[in-house]
Protein backbone atom coordinates (compact mmCIF):
# COMPACT_ATOMS: atom_id res chain seq x y z
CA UNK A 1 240.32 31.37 86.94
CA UNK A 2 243.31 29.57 87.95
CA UNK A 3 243.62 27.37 85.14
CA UNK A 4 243.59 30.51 83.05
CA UNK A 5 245.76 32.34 85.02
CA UNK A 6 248.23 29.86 84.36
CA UNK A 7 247.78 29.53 81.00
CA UNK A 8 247.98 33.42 80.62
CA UNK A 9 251.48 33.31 82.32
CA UNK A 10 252.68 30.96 79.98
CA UNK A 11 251.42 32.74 76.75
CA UNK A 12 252.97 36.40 78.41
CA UNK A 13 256.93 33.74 78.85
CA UNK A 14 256.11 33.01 75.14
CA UNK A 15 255.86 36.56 74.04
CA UNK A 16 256.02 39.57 76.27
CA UNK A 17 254.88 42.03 74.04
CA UNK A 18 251.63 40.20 73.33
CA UNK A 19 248.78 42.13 75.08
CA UNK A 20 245.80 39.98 74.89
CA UNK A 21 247.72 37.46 76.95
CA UNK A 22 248.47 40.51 79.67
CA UNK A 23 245.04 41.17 79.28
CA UNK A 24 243.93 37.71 80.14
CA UNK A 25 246.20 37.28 82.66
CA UNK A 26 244.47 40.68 84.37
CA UNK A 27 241.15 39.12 83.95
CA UNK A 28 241.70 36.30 85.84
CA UNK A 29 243.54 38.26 88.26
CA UNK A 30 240.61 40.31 88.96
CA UNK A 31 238.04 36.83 88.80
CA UNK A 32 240.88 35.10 91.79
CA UNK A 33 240.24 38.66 93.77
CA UNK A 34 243.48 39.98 93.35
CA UNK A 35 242.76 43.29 92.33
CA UNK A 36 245.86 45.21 92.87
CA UNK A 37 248.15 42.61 90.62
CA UNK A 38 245.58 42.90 87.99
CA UNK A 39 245.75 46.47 88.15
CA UNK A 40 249.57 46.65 87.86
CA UNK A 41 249.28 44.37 85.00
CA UNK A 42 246.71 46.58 83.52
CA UNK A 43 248.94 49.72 83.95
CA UNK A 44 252.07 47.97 82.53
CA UNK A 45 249.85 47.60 79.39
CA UNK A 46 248.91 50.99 79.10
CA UNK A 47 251.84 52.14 79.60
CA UNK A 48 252.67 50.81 76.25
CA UNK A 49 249.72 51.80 74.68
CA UNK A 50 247.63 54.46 76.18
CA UNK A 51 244.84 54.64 74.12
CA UNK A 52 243.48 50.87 74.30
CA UNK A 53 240.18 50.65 75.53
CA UNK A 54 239.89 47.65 76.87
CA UNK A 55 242.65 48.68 78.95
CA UNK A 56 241.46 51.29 80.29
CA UNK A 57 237.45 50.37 80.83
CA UNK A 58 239.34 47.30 83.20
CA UNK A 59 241.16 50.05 84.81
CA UNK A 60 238.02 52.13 85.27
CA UNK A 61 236.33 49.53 86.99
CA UNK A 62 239.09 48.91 89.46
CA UNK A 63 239.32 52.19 89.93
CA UNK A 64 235.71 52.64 90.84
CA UNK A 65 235.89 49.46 93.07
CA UNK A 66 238.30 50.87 95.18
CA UNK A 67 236.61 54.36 95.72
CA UNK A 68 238.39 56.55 93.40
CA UNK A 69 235.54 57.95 91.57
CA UNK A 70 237.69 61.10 89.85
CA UNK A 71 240.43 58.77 88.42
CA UNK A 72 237.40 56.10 87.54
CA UNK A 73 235.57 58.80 85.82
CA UNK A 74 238.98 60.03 83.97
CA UNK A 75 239.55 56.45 82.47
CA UNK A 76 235.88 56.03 81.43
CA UNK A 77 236.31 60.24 79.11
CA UNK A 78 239.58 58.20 77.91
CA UNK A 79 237.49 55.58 76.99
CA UNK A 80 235.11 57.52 75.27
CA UNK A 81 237.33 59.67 73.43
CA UNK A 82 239.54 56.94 71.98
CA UNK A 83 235.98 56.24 69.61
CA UNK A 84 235.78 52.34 70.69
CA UNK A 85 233.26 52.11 73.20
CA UNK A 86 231.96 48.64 71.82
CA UNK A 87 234.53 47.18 74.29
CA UNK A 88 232.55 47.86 77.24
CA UNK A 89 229.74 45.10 76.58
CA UNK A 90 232.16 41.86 76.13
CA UNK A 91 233.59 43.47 79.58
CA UNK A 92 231.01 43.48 81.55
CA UNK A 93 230.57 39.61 81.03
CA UNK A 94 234.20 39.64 82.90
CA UNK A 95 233.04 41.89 85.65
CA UNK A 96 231.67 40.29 88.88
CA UNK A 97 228.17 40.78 89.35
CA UNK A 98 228.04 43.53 91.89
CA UNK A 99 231.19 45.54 89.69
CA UNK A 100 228.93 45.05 86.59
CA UNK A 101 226.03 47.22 88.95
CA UNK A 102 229.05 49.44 90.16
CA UNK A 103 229.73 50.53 86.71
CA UNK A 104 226.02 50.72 85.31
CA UNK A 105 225.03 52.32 88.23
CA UNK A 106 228.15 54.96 87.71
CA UNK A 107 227.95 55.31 84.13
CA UNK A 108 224.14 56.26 84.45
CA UNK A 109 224.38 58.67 86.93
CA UNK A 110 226.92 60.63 84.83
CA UNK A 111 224.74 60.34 82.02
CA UNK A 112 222.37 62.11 83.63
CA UNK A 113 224.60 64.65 85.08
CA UNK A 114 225.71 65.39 81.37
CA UNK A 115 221.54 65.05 80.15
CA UNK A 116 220.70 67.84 82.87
């Protein structure tokens, strides 16, 4: 995660406006533990485009992590409603093991609040 961190850095010098790089930079962020730098990188990046979904599942998840179930749950409808939900598998190869059961475990047990 270091390595890639660095490399990240770099590619967000090269070009600022380039969000995959932000978004890599995040990730790695969130692999070294440093959750609240990856989630003001994160919210940098939606600030300049609110609707990604990748952006905002990461978000989610941090936002989860740290307790805040209503603004987790908030990001996840965003999610949902921007139509591109196939985001949310390649993600969940980022996420640490016990986030990956944070948001299953979550995202099932609204499912079945909406089901009932």
């Amino acid at each position: 995660a270091p390595g890639v961190f660095q490399l990240a850095c770099l590619l967000v010098e090269l070009d600022s406006a380039d969000e995959a790089s932000r978004i890599l930079c995040a990730d790695a962020l969130y692999q070294m533990g440093r959750g609240e730098e990856a989630h003001r990188l994160l919210s940098l990046a939606l600030a300049r485009n609110p609707q990604r979904a990748p952006v905002l599942a990461r978000l989610a998840l941090l936002q989860l992590k740290k307790g805040f179930v209503y603004d987790g749950n908030q990001l996840l409808q965003r999610v949902i409603r921007t139509g591109d939900t196939s985001c949310l598998l390649p993600i969940m190869d980022i996420f640490k093991d016990e986030d990956r059961k944070l948001m299953q475990t979550h995202c099932h047990v609204q499912a079945l609040a909406i089901l009932e």
